[in-house]
N, C-alpha and C. Protein backbone atom coordinates (compact mmCIF):
# COMPACT_ATOMS: atom_id res chain seq x y z
N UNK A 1 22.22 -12.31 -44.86
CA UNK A 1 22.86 -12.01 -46.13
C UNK A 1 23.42 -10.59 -46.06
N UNK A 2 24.30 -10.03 -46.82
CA UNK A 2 25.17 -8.92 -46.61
C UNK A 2 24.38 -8.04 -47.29
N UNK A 3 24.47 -6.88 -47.27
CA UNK A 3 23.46 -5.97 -48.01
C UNK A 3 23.82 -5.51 -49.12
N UNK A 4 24.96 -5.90 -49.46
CA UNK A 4 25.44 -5.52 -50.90
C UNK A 4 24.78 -6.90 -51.39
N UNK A 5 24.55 -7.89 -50.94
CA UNK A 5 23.88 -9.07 -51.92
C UNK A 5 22.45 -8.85 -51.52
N UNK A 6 22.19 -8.50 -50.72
CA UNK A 6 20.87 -8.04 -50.70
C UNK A 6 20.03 -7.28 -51.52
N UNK A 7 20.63 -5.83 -51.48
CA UNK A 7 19.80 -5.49 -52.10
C UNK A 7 19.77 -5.74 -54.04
N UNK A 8 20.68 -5.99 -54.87
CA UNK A 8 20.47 -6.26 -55.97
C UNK A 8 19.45 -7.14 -56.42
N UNK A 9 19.60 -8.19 -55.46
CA UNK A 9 18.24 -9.85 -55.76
C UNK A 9 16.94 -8.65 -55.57
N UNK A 10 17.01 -8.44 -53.91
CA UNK A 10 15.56 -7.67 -53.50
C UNK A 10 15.43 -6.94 -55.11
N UNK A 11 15.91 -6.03 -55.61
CA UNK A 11 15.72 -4.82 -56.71
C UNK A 11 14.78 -5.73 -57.79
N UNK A 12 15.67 -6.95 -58.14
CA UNK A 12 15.56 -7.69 -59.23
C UNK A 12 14.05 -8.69 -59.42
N UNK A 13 13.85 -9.01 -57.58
CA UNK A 13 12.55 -9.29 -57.50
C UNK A 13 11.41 -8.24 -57.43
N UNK A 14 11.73 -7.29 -56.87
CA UNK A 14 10.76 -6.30 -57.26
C UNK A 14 10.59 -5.95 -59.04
N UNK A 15 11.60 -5.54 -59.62
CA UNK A 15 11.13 -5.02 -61.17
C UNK A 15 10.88 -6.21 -61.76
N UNK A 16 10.70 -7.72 -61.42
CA UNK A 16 10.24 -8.43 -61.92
C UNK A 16 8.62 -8.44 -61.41
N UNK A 17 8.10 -8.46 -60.48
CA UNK A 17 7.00 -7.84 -59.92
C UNK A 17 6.20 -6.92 -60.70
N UNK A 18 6.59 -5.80 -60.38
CA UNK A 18 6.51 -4.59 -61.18
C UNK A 18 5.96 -4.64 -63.15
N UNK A 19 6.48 -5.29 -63.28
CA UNK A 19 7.14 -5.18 -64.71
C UNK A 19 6.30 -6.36 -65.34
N UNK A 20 5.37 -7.57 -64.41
CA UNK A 20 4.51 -8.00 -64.84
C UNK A 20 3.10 -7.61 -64.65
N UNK A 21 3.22 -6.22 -64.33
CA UNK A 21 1.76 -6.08 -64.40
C UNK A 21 1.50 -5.47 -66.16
N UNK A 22 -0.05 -5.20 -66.05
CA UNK A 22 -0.60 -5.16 -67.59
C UNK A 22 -1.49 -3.62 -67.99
N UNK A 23 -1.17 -3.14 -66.62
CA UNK A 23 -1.80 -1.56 -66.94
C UNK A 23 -0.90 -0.59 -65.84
N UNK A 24 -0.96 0.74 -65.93
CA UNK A 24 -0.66 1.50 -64.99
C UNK A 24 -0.87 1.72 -63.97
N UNK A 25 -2.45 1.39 -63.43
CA UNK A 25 -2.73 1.57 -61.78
C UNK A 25 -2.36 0.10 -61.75
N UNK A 26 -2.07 -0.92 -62.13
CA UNK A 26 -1.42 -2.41 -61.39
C UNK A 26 -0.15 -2.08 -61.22
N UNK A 27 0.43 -1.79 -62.39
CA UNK A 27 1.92 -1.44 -61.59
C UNK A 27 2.28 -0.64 -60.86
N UNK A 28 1.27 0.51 -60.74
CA UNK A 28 1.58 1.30 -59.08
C UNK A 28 1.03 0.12 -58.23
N UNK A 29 0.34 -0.32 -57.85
CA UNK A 29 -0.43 -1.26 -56.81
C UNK A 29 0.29 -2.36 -56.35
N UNK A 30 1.14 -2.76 -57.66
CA UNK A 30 2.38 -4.06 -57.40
C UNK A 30 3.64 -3.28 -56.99
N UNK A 31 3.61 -2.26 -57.11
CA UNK A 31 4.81 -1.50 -56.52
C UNK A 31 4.72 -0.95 -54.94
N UNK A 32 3.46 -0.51 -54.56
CA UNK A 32 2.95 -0.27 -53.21
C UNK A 32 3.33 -1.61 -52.31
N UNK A 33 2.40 -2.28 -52.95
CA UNK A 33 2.57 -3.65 -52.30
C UNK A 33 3.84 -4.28 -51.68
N UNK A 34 4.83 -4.54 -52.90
CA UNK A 34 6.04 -5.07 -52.45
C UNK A 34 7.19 -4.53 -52.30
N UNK A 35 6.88 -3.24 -52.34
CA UNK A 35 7.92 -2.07 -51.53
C UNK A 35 7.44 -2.60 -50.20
N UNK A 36 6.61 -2.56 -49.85
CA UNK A 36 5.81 -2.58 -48.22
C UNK A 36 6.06 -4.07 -47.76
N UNK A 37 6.09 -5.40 -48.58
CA UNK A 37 6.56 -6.12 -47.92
C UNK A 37 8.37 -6.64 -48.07
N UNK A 38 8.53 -5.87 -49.13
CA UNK A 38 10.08 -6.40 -48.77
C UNK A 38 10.52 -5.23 -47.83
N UNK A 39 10.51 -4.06 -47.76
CA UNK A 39 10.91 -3.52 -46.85
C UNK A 39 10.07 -3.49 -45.01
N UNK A 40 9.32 -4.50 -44.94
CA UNK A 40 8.61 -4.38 -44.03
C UNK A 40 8.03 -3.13 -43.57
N UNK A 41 7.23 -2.23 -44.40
CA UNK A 41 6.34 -1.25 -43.68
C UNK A 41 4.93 -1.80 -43.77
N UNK A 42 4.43 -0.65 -42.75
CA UNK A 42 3.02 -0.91 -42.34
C UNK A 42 2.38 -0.08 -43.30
N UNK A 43 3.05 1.48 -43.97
CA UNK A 43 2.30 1.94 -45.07
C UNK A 43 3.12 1.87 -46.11
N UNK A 44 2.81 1.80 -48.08
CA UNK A 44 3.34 2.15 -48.94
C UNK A 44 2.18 2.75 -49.74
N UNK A 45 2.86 4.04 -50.43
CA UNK A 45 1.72 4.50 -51.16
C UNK A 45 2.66 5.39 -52.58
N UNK A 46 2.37 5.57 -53.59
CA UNK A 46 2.49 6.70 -54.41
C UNK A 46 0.91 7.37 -54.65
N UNK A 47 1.85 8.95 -53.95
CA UNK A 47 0.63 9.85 -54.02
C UNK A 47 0.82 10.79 -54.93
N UNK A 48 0.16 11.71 -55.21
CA UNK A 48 0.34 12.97 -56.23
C UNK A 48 -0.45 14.14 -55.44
N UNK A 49 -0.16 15.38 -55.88
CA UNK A 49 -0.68 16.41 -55.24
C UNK A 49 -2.13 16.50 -55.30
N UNK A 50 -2.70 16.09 -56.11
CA UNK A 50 -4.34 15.78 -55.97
C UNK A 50 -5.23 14.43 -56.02
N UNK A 51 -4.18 13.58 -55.65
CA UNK A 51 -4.21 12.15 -55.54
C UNK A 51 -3.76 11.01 -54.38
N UNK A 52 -4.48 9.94 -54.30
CA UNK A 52 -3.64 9.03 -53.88
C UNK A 52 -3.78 7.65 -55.27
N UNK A 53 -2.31 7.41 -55.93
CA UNK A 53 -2.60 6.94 -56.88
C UNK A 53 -2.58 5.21 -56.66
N UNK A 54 -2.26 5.08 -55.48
CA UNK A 54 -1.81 3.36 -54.82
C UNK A 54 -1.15 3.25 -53.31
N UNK A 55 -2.11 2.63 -52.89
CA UNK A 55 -1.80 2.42 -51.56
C UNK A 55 -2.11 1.37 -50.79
N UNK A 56 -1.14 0.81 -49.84
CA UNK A 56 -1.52 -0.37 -48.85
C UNK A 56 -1.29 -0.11 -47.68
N UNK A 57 -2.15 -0.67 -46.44
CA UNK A 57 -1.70 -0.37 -45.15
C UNK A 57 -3.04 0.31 -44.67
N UNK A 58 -3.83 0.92 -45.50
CA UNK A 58 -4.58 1.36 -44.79
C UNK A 58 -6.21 0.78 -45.58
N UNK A 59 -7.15 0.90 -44.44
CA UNK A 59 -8.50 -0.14 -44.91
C UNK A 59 -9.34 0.80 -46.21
N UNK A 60 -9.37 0.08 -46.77
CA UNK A 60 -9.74 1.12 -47.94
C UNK A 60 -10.92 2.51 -48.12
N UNK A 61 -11.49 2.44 -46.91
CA UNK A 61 -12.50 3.52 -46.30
C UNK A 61 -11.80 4.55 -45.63
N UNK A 62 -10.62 3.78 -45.06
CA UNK A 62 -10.08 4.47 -44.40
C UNK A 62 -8.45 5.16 -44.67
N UNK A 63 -8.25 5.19 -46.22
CA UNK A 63 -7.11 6.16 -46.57
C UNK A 63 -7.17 7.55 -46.11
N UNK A 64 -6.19 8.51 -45.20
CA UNK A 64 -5.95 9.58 -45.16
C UNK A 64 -5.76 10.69 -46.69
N UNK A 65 -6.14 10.67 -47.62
CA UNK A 65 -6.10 11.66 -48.45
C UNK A 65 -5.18 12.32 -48.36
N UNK A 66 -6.18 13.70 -47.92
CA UNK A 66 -5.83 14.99 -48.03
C UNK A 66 -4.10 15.05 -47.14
N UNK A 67 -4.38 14.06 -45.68
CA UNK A 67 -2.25 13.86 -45.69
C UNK A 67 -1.70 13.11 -46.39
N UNK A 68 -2.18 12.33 -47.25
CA UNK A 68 -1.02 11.80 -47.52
C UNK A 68 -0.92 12.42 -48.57
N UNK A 69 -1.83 13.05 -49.54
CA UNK A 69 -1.22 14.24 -50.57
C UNK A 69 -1.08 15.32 -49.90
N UNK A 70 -0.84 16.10 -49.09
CA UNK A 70 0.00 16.98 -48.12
C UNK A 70 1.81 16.89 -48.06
N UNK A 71 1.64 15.46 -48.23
CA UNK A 71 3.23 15.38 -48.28
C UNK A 71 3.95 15.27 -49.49
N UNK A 72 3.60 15.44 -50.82
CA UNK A 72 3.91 15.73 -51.92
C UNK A 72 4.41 17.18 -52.14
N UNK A 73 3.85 18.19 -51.26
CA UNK A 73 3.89 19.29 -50.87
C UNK A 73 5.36 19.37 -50.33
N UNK A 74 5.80 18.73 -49.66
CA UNK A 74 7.38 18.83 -49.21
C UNK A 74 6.82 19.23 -47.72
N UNK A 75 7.32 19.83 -47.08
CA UNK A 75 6.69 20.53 -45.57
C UNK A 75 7.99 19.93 -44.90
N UNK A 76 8.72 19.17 -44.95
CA UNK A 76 9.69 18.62 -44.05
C UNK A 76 8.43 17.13 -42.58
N UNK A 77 7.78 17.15 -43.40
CA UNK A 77 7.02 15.34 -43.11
C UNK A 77 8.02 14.25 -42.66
N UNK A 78 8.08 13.63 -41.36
CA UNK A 78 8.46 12.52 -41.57
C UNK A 78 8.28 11.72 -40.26
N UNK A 79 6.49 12.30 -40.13
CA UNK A 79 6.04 10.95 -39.29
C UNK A 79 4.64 10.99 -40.00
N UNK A 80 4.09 9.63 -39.79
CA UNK A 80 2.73 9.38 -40.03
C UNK A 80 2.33 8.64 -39.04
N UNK A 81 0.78 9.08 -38.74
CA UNK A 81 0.01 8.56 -37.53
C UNK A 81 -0.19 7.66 -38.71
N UNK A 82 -0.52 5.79 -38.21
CA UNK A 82 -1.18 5.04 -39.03
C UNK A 82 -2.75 4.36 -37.87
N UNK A 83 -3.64 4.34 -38.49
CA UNK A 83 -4.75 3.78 -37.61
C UNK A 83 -4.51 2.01 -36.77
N UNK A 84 -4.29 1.69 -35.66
CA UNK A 84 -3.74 0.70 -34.82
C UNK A 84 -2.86 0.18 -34.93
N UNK A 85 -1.51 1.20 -35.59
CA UNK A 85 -0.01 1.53 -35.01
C UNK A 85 0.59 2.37 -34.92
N UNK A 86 -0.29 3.31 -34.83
CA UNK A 86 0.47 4.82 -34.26
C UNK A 86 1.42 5.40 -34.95
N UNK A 87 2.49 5.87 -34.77
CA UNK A 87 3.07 7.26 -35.30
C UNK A 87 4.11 5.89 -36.01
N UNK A 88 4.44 6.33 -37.15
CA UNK A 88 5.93 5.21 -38.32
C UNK A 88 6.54 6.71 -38.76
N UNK A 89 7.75 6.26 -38.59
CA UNK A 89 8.77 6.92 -39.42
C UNK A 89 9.01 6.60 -40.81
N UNK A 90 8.37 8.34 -42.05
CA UNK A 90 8.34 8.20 -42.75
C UNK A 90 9.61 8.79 -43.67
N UNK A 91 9.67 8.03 -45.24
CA UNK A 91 10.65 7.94 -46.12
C UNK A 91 9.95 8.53 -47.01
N UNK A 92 10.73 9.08 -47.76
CA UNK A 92 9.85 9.71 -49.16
C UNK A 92 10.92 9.86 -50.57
N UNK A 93 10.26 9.17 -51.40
CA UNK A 93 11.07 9.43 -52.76
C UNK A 93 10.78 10.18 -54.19
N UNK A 94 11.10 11.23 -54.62
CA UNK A 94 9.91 11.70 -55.63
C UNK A 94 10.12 10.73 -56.96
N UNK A 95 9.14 10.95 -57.36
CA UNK A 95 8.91 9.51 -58.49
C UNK A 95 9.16 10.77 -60.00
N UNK A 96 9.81 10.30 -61.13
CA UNK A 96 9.82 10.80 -62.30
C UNK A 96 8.33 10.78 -62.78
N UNK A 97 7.90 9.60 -63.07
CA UNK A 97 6.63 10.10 -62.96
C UNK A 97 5.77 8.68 -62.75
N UNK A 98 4.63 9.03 -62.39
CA UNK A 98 3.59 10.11 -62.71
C UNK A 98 3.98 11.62 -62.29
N UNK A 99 3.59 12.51 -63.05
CA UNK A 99 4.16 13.76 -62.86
C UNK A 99 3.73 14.26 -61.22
N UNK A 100 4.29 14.76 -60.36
CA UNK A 100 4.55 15.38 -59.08
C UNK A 100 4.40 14.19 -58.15
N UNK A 101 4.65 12.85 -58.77
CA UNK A 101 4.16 11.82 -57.52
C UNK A 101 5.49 11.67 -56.91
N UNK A 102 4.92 11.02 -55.36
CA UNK A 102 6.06 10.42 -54.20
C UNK A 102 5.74 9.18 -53.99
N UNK A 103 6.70 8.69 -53.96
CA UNK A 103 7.02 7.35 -53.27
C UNK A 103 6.71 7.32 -51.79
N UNK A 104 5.70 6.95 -50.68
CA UNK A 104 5.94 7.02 -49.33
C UNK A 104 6.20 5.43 -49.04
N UNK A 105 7.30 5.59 -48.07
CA UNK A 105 6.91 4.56 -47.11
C UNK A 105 6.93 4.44 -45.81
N UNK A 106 6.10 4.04 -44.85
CA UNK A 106 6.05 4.43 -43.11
C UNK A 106 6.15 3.19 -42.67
N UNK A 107 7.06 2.76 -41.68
CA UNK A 107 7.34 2.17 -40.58
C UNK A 107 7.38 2.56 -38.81
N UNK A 108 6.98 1.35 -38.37
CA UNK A 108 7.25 1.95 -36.90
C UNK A 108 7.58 1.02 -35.90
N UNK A 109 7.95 1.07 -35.22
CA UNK A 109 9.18 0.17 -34.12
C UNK A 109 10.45 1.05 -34.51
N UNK A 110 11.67 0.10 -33.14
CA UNK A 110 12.59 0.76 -33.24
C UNK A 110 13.50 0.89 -34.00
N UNK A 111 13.33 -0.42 -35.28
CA UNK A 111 13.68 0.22 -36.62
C UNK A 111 13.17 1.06 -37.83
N UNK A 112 12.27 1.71 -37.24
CA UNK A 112 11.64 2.57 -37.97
C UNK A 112 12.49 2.94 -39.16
N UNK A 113 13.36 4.24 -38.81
CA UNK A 113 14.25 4.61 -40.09
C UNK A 113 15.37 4.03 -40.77
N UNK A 114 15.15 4.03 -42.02
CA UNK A 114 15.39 3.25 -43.08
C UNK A 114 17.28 2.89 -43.14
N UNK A 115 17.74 2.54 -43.32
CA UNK A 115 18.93 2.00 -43.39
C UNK A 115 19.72 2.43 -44.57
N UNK A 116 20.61 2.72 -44.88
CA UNK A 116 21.64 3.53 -46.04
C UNK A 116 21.09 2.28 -46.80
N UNK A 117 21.54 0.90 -46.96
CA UNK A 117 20.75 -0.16 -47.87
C UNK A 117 19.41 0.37 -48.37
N UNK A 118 18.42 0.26 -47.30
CA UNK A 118 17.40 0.12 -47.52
C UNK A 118 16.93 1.49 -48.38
N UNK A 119 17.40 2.40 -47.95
CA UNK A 119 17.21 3.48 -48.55
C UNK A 119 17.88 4.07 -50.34
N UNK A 120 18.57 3.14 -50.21
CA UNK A 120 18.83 3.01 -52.00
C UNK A 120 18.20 1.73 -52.91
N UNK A 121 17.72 0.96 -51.31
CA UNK A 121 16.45 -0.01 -52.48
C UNK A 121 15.58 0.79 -52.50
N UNK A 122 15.04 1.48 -51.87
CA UNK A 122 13.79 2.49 -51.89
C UNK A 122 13.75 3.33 -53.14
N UNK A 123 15.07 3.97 -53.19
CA UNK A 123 15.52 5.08 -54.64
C UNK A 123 15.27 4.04 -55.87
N UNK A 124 15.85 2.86 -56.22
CA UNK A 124 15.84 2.55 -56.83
C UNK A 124 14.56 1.18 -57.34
N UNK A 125 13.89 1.16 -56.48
CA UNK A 125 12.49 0.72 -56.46
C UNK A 125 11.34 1.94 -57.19
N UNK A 126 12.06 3.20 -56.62
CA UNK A 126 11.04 4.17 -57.09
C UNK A 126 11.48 4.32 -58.80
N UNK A 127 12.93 4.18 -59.58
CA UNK A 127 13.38 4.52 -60.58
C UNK A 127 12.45 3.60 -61.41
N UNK A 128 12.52 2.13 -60.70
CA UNK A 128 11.74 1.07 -61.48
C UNK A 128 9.89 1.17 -61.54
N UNK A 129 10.09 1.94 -60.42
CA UNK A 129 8.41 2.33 -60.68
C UNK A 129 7.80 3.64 -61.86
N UNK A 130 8.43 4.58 -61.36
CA UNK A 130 8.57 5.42 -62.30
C UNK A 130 8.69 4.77 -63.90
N UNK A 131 9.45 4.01 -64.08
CA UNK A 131 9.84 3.68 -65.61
C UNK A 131 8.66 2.64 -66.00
N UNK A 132 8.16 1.98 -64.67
CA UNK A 132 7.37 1.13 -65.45
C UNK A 132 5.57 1.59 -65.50
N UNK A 133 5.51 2.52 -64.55
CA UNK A 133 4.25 2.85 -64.87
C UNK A 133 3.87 4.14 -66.09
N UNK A 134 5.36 4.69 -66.47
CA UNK A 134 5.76 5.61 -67.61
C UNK A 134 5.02 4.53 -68.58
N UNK A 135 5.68 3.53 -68.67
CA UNK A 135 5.64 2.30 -69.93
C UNK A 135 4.26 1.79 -70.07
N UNK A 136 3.37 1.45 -68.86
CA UNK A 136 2.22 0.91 -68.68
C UNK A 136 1.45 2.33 -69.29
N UNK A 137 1.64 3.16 -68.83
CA UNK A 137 0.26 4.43 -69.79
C UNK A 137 0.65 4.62 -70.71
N UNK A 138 1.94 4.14 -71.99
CA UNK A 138 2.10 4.76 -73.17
C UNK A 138 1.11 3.36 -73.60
N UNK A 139 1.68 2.54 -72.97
CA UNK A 139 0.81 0.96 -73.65
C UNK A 139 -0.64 1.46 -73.25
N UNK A 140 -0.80 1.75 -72.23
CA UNK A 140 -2.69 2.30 -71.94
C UNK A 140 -3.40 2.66 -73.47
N UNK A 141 -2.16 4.01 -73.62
CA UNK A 141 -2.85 4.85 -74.67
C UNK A 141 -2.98 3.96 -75.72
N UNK A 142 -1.98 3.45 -76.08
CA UNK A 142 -2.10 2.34 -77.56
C UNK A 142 -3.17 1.83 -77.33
N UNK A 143 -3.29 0.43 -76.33
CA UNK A 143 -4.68 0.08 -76.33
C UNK A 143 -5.49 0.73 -76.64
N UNK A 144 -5.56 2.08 -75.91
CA UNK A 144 -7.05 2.88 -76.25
C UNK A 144 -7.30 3.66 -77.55
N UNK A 145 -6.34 4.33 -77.96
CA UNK A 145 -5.96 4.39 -79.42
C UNK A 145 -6.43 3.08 -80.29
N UNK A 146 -6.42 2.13 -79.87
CA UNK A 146 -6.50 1.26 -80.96
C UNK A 146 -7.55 0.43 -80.95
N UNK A 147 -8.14 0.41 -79.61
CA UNK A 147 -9.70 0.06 -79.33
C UNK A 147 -10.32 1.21 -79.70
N UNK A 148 -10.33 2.38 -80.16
CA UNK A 148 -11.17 3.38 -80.57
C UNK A 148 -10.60 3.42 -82.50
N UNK A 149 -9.88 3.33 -82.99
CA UNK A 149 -9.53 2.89 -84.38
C UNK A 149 -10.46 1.68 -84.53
N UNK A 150 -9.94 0.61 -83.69
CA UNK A 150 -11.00 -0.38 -84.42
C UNK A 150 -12.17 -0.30 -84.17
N UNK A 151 -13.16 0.68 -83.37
CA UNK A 151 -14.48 1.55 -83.17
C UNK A 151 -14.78 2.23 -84.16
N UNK A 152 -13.59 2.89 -84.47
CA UNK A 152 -14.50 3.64 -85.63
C UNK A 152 -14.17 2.54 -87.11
N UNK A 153 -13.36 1.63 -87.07
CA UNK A 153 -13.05 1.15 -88.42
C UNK A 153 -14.78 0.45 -88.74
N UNK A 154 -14.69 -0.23 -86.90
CA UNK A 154 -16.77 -1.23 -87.13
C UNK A 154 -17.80 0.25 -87.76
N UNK A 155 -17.36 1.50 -87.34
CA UNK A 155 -18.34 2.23 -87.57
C UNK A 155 -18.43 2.66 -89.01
N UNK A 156 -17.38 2.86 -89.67
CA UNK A 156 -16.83 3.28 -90.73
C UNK A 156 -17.43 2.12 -92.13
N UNK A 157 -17.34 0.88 -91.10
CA UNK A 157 -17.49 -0.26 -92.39
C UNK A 157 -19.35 -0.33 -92.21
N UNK A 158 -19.92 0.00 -91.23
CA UNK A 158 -21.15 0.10 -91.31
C UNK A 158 -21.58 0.88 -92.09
N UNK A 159 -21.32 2.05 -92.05
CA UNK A 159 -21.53 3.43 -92.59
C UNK A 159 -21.42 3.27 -94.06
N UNK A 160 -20.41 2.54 -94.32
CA UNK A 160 -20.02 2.17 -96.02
C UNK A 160 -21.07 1.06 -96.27
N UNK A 161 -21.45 0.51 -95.69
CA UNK A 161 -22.24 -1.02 -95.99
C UNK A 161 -23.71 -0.13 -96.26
N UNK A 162 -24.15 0.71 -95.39
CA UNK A 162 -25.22 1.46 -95.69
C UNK A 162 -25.13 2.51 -96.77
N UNK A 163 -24.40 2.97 -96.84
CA UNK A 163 -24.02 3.85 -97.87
C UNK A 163 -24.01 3.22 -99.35
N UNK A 164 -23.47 1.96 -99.05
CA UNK A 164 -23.25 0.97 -101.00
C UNK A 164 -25.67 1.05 -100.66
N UNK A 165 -25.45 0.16 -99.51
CA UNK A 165 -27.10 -0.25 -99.80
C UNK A 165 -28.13 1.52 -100.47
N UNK A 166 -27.88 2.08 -99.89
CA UNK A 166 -28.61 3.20 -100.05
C UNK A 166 -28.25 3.31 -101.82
N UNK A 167 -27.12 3.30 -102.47
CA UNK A 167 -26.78 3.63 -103.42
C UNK A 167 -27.56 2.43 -104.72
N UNK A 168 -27.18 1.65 -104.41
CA UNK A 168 -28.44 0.66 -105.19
C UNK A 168 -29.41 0.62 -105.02
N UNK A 169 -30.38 1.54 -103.72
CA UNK A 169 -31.72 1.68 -103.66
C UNK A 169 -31.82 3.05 -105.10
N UNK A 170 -30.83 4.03 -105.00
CA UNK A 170 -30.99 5.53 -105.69
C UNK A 170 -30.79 4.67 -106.73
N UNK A 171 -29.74 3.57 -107.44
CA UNK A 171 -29.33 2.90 -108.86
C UNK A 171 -30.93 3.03 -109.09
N UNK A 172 -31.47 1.76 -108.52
CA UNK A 172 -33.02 1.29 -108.49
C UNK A 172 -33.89 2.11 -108.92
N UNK A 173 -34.07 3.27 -107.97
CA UNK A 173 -35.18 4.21 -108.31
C UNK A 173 -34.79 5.28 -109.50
N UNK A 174 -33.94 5.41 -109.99
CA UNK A 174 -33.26 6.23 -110.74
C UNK A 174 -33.49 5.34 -112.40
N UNK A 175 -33.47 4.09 -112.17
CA UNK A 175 -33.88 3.11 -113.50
C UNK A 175 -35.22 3.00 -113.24
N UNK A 176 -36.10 2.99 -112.16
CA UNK A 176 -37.52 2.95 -111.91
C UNK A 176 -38.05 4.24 -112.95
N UNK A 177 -37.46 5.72 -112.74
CA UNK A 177 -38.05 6.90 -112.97
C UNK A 177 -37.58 7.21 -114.73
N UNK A 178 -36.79 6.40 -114.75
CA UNK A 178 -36.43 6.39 -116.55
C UNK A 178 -37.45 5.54 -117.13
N UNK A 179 -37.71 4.33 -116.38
CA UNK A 179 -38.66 3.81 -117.01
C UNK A 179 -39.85 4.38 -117.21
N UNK A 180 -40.53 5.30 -116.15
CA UNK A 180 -41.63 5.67 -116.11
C UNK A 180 -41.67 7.14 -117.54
N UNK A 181 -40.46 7.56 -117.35
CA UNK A 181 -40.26 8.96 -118.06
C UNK A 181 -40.61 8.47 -120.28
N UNK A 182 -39.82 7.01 -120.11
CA UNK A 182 -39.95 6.13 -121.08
C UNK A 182 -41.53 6.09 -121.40
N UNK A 183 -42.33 5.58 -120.23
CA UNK A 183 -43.70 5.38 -120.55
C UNK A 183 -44.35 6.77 -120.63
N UNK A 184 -44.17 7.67 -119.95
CA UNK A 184 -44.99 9.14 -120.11
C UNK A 184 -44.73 9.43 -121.58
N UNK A 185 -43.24 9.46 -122.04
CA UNK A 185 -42.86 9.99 -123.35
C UNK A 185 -44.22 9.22 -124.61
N UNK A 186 -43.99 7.94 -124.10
CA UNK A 186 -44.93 6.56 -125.05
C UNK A 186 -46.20 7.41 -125.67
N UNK A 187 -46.44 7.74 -123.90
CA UNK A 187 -47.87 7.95 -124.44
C UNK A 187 -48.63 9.51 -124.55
N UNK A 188 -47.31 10.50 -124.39
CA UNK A 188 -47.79 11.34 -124.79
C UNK A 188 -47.83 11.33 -126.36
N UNK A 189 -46.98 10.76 -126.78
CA UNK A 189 -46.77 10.27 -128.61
C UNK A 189 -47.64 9.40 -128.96
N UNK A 190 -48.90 9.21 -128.07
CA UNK A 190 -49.91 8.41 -128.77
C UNK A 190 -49.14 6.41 -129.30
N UNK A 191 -48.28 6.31 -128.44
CA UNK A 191 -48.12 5.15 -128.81
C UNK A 191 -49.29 4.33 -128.76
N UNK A 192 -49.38 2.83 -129.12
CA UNK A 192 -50.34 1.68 -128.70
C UNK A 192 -49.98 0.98 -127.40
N UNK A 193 -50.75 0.84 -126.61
CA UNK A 193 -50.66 0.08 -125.18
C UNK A 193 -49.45 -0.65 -125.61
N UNK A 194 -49.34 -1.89 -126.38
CA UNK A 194 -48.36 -2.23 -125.99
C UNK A 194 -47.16 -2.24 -126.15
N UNK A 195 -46.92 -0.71 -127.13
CA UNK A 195 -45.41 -0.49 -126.59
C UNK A 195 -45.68 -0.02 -125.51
């Protein structure tokens, strides 16, 4: 297929990808993922300067960290050793956000580096990532905003439910102590027992 028809479908299946996940670390994770298999690399990751926020390619004990947030740093990076395939030629895209994150992706064979195509599905894989994991943490917050509203609304209606009960215990004792004040009055006035 020609790469002008290429890459639009590829784009279109990715932000459909993307764009069905239901939180923010899934849609980085669905974005790692199928950056890495439609572009055939062995690594995809978005990292941040004190993070790795999603990554595939490597065994999960065995993520490089501290390099692969090294290269958020800029340094002019663009190989990665990967553990049993050796050195891939790496791509890097900075992501809008999460704030200071990159887009990596590493390949290796002799098509290692990325192709003028491939490299504006890459840009524009990262635009769709960026926008959708923007979208997935404003929705985060709502959820959590609104699972903590309806926390305090259960707490609030408890609090009132105890609060009415307590208040008809004070009604209670408050008509208890009139009554009694009723009977002290009785009989300091020498009433008869049975008033």
């Amino acid at each position: 297929m020609a790469a002008s028809k290429w890459f639009p479908q590829q784009l279109v299946a990715f932000l459909e990808a993307v764009w069905s996940a239901t939180t923010e670390a899934e849609a980085g994770r669905m974005a790692v993922e199928r950056a890495a298999e439609t572009l055939d690399a062995e690594i995809a990751a978005i990292v941040r300067p004190d993070c790795v926020v999603a990554v595939v390619g490597y065994p999960a004990v065995a993520v490089p960290v501290r390099e692969l947030t090294s290269i958020t740093a800029g340094g002019g990076h663009h190989e990665l050793t990967v553990p049993d395939v050796g050195v891939c030629r790496m791509a890097t895209v900075a992501l809008d956000y999460p704030p200071g994150a990159t887009f990596i992706l590493a390949r290796a064979g002799p098509d290692a580096d990325l192709r003028h195509d491939e490299a504006s599905l890459l840009r524009g894989m990262a635009r769709v990532t960026s926008t959708a994991m923007r979208t997935q943490h404003l929705l985060d917050d709502e959820r959590a905003a609104r699972e903590e509203s309806d926390r305090q609304a259960t707490e609030n209606a408890r609090l009132l439910a105890e609060l009415t009960q307590r208040q008809v215990r004070l009604t209670e004792l408050a008509n208890e102590q009139a009554a009694m004040r009723r009977v002290a009055v009785l009989v300091a006035g020498g009433a008869p027992p049975e008033e």
